[in-house]
Every structure is written in C-alpha cells, then in structure tokens.
C-alpha atoms as a PDB file:
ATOM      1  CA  UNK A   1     -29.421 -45.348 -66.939  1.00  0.00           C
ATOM      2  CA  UNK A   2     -26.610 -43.462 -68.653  1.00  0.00           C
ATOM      3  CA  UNK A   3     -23.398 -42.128 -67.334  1.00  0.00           C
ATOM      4  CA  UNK A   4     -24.755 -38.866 -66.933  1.00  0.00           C
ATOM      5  CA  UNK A   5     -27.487 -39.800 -64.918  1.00  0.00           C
ATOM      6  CA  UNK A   6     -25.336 -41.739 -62.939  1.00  0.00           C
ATOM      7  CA  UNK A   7     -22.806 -39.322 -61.869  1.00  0.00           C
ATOM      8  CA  UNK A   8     -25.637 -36.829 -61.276  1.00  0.00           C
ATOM      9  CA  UNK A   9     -26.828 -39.481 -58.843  1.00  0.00           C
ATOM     10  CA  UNK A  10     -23.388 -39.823 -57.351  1.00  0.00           C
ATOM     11  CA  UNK A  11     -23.432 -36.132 -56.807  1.00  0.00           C
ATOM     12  CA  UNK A  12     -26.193 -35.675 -54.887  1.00  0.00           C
ATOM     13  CA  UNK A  13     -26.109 -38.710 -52.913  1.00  0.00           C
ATOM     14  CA  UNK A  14     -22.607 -37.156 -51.891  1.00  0.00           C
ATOM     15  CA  UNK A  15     -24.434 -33.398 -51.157  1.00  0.00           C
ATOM     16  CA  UNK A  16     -27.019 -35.274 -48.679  1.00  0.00           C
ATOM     17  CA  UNK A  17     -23.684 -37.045 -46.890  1.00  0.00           C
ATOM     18  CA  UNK A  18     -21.564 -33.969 -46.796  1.00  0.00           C
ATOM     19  CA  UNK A  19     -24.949 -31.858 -45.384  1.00  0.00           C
ATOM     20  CA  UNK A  20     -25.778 -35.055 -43.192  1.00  0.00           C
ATOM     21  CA  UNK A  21     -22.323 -34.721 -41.650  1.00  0.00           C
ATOM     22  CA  UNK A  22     -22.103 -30.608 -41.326  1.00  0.00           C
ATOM     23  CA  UNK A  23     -25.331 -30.998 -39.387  1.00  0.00           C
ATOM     24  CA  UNK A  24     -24.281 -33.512 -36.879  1.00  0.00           C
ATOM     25  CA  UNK A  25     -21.112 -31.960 -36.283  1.00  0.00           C
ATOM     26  CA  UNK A  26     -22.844 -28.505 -35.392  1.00  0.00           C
ATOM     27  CA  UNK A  27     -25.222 -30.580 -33.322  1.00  0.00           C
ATOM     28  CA  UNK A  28     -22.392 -32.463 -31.472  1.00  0.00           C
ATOM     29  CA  UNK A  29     -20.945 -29.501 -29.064  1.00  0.00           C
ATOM     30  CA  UNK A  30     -24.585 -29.094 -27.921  1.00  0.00           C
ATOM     31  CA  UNK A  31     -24.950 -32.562 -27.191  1.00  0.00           C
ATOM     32  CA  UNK A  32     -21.693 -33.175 -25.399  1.00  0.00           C
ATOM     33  CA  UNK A  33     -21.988 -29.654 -23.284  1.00  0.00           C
ATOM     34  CA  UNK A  34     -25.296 -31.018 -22.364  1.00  0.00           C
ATOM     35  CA  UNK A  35     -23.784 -34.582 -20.797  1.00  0.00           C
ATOM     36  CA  UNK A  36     -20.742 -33.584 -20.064  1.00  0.00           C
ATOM     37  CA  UNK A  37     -19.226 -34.524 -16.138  1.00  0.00           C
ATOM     38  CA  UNK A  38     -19.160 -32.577 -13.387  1.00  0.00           C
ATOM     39  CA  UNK A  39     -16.191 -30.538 -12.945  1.00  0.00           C
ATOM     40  CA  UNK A  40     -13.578 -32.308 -10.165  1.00  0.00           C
ATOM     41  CA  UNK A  41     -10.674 -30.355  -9.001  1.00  0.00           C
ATOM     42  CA  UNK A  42      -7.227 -31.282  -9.870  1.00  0.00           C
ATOM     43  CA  UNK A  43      -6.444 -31.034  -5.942  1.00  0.00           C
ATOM     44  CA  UNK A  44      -8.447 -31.941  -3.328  1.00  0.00           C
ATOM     45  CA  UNK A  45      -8.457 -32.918   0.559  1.00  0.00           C
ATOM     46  CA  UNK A  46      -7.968 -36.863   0.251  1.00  0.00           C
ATOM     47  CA  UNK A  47      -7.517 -37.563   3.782  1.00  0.00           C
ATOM     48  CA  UNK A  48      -7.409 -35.813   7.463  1.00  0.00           C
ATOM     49  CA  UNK A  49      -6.526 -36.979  11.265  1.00  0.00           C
ATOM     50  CA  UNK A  50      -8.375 -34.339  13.052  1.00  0.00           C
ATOM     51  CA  UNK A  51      -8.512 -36.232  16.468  1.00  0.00           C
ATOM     52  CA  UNK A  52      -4.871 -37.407  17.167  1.00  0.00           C
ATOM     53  CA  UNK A  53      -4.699 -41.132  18.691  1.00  0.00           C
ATOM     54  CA  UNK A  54      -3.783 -41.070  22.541  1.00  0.00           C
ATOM     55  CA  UNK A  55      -4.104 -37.563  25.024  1.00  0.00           C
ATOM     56  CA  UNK A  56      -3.925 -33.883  23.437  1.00  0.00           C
ATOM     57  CA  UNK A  57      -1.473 -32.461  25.591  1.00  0.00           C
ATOM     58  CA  UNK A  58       0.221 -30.311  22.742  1.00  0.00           C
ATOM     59  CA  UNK A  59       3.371 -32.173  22.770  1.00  0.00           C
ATOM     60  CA  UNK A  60       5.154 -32.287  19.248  1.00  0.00           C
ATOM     61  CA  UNK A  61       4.420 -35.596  19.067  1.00  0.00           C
ATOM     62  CA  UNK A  62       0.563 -35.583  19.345  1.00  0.00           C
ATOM     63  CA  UNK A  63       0.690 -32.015  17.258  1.00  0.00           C
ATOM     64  CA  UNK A  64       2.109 -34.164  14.247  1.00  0.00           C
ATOM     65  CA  UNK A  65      -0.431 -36.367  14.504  1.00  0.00           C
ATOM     66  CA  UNK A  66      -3.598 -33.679  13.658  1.00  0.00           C
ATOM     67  CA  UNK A  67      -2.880 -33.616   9.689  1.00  0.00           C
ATOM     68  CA  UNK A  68      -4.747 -33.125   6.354  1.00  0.00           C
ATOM     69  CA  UNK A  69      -3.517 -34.551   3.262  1.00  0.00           C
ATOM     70  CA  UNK A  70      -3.811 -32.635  -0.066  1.00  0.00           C
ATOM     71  CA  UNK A  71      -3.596 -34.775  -3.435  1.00  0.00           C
ATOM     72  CA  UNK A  72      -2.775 -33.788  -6.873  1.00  0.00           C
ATOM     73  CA  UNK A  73      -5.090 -35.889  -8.689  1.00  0.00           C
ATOM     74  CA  UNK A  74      -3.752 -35.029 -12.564  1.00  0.00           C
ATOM     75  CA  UNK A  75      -0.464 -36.001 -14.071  1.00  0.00           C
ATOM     76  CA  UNK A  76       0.836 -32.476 -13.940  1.00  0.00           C
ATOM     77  CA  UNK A  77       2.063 -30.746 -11.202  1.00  0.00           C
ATOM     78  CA  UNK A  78       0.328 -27.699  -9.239  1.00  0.00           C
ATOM     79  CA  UNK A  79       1.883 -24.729  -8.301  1.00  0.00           C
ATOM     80  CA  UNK A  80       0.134 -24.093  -4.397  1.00  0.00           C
ATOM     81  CA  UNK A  81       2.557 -20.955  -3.812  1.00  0.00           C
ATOM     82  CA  UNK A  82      -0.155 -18.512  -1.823  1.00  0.00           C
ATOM     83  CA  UNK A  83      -2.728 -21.075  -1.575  1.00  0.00           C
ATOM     84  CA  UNK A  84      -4.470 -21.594   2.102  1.00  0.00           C
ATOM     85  CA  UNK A  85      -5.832 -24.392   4.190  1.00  0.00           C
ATOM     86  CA  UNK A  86      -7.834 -22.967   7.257  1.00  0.00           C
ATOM     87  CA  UNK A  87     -10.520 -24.177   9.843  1.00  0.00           C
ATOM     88  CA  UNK A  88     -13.660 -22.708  10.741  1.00  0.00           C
ATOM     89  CA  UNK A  89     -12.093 -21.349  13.727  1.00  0.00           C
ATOM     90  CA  UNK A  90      -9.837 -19.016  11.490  1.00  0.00           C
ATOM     91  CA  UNK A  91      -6.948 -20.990  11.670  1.00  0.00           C
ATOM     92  CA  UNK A  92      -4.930 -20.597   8.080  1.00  0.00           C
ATOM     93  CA  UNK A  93      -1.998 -21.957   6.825  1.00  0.00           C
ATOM     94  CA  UNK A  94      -1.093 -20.569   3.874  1.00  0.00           C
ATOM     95  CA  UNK A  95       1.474 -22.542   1.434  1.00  0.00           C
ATOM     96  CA  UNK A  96       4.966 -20.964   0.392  1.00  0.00           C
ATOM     97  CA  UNK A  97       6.716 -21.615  -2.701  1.00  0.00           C
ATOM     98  CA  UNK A  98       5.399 -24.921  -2.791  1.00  0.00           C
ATOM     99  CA  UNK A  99       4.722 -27.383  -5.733  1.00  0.00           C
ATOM    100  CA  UNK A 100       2.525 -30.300  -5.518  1.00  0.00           C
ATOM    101  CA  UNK A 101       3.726 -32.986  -8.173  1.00  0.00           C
ATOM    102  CA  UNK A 102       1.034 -34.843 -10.346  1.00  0.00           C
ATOM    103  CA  UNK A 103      -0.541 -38.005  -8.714  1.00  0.00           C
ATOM    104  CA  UNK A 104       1.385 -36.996  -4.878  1.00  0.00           C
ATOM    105  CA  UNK A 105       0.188 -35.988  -1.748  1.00  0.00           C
ATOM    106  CA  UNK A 106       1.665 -33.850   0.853  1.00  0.00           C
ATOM    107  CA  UNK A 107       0.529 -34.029   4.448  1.00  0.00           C
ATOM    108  CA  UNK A 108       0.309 -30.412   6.558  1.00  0.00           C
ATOM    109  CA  UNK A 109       0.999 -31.129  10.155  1.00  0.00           C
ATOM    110  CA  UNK A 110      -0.421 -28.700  13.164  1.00  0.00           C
ATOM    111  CA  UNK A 111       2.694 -28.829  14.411  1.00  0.00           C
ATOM    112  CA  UNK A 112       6.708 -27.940  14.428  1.00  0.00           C
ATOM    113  CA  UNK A 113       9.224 -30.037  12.128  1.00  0.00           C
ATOM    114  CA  UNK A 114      11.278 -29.672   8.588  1.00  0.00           C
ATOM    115  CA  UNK A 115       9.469 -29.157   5.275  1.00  0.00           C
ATOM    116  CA  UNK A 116       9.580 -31.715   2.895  1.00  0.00           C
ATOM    117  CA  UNK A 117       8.285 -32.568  -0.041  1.00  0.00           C
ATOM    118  CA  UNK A 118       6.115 -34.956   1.272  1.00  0.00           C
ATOM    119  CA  UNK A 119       5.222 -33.180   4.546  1.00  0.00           C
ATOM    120  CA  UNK A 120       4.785 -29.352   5.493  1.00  0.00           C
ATOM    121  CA  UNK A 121       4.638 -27.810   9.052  1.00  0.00           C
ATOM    122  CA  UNK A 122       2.224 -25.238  10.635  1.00  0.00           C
ATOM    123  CA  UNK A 123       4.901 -24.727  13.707  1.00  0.00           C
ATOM    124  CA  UNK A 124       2.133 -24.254  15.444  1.00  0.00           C
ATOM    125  CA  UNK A 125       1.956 -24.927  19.474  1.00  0.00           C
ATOM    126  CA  UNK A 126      -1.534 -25.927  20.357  1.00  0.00           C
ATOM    127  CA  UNK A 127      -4.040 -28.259  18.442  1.00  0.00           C
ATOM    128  CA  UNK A 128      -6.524 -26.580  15.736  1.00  0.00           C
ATOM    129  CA  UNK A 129      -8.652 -29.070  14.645  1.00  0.00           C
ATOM    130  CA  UNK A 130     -11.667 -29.920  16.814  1.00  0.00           C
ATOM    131  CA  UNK A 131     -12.216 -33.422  17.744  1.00  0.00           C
ATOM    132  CA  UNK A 132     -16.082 -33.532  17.626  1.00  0.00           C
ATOM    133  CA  UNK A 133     -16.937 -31.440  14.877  1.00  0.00           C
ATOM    134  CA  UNK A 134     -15.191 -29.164  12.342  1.00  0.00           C
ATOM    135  CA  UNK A 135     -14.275 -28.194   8.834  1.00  0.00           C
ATOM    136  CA  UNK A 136     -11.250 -27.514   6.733  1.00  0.00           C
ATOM    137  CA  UNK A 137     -11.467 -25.298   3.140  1.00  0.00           C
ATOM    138  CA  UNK A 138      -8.432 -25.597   0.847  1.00  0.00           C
ATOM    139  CA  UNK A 139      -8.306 -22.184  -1.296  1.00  0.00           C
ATOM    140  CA  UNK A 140      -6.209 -20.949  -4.242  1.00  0.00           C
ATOM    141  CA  UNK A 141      -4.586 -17.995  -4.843  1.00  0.00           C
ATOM    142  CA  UNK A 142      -7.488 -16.150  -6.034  1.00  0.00           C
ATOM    143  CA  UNK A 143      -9.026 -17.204  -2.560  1.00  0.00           C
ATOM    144  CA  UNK A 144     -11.649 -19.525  -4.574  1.00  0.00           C
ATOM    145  CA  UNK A 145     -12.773 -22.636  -2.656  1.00  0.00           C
ATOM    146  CA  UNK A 146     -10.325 -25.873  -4.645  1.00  0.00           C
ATOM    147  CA  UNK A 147     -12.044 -28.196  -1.713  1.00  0.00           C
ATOM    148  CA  UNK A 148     -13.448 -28.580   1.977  1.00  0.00           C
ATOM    149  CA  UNK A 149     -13.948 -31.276   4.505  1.00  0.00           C
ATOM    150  CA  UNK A 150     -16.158 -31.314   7.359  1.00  0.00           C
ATOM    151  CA  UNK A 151     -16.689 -33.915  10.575  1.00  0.00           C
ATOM    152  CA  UNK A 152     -18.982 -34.485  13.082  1.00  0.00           C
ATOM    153  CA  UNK A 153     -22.503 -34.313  14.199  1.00  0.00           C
ATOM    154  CA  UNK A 154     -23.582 -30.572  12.597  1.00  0.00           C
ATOM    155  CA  UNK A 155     -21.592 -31.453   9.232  1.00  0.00           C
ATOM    156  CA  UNK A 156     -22.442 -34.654   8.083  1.00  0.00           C
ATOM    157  CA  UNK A 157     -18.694 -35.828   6.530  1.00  0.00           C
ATOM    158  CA  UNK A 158     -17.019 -34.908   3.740  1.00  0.00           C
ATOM    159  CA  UNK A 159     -18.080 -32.581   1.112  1.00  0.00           C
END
C-alpha cells in the first residue's frame, strides 16, 4: 500500500468519525428531551399542622400551632415578595418582602407573633385550616400554582 493510499485511507476513515459524531450530537437533544425528569419546583409545601394538638379555642397559643412549612429546595435563594398561601375556604396570606434562602424553610403560623426569618405570622384571630379535610395552594407572583396540599377523606393526601 503506498503513502498515498494510506493517507487517503486516513482521510476518510476520519470523514465517517467526524459525520458519525455530527449525527449523534444532533440526535442527542432529542433523546435527552425525550427522558428527561419531571419538572419539581424549587419551593414546595414540605410540611403542615392543620389540626393543632389539644382544644381549638383560638387562643394564641393553639393559633401558632395550625402551620404550613414552605422549603426552598435549591441552593439559591427565592424571592416570595407577592407570593400567596390560601385554603379552599379563601383564606390567603400573601408574603411581603420576604426571601426564602436556599435549602431553609419558613413556617406561616394562623396566628399573631413577630416575623422572623424562620417563622411568619397571619395575625389572624380564629383557626383556618379544617381539621377533617382541606387544602392549601402556594402561588407565585404571577398567581401560577408553585404547590398544594390536601387532607382528609375527599382529598386523598398530599399532592
């Protein structure tokens, strides 16, 4: 085989790799948009005490013990300024210049008490949250549904 013939060879080979290659990189989006995981929110509703322990007699006490927790899941954090968490009995809080930090939950008590950044208030005077069956819808600014959780014997747990 002479050198010509050789390089020739080299050359082609090469062509078939380089079109080998082009075609399984167009190929790969298509592939991987096929597979690829469900979308997950960044925030969701990680944990709620919808029946406080002991009686409901609206004292501050058993208020601040109806809560839902709301977890940034991602390392960065969330801006939640207009964002709302409401019932299906059209009870809404609605969050005020308030930023969730990445991987840290807050907890949103019915009732009264000091904002921190750990814990936000409704200042509300009666309980919201039904004991036997319910639901809760966390929304973002642009009123799109970030996450909902729902209890009892019409819902069937959490969403």
């Amino acid at each position: 085989m002479s050198v010509s013939t050789s390089a020739t060879t080299r050359r082609l080979a090469a062509a078939a790799l380089a079109a080998g290659a082009l075609v399984g990189a167009a190929a790969l989006p298509a592939t991987a948009a096929d597979h690829a995981a469900p979308h997950r929110s960044a925030v969701e509703i990680s944990a709620m005490q919808y029946d406080a322990p002991g009686r409901d007699d609206n004292s501050p006490r058993s208020l601040n013990q109806e809560w839902v927790d709301v977890t940034n899941t991602t390392r960065g954090a969330v801006n939640l300024n207009g964002w709302t968490l409401s019932d299906n009995a059209g009870h809404t809080y609605t969050f005020h210049h308030y930023r969730l930090n990445g991987r840290a939950t807050v907890r949103i008590h019915t009732g009264r008490g000091h904002d921190t950044a750990r814990d936000l208030y409704q200042d509300r005077r009666r309980e919201v949250l039904d004991n036997r069956a319910g639901a809760v819808t966390l929304r973002n600014d642009h009123r799109r549904v970030v996450a909902d959780f729902s209890w009892g014997r019409h819902h069937g747990g959490r969403h």
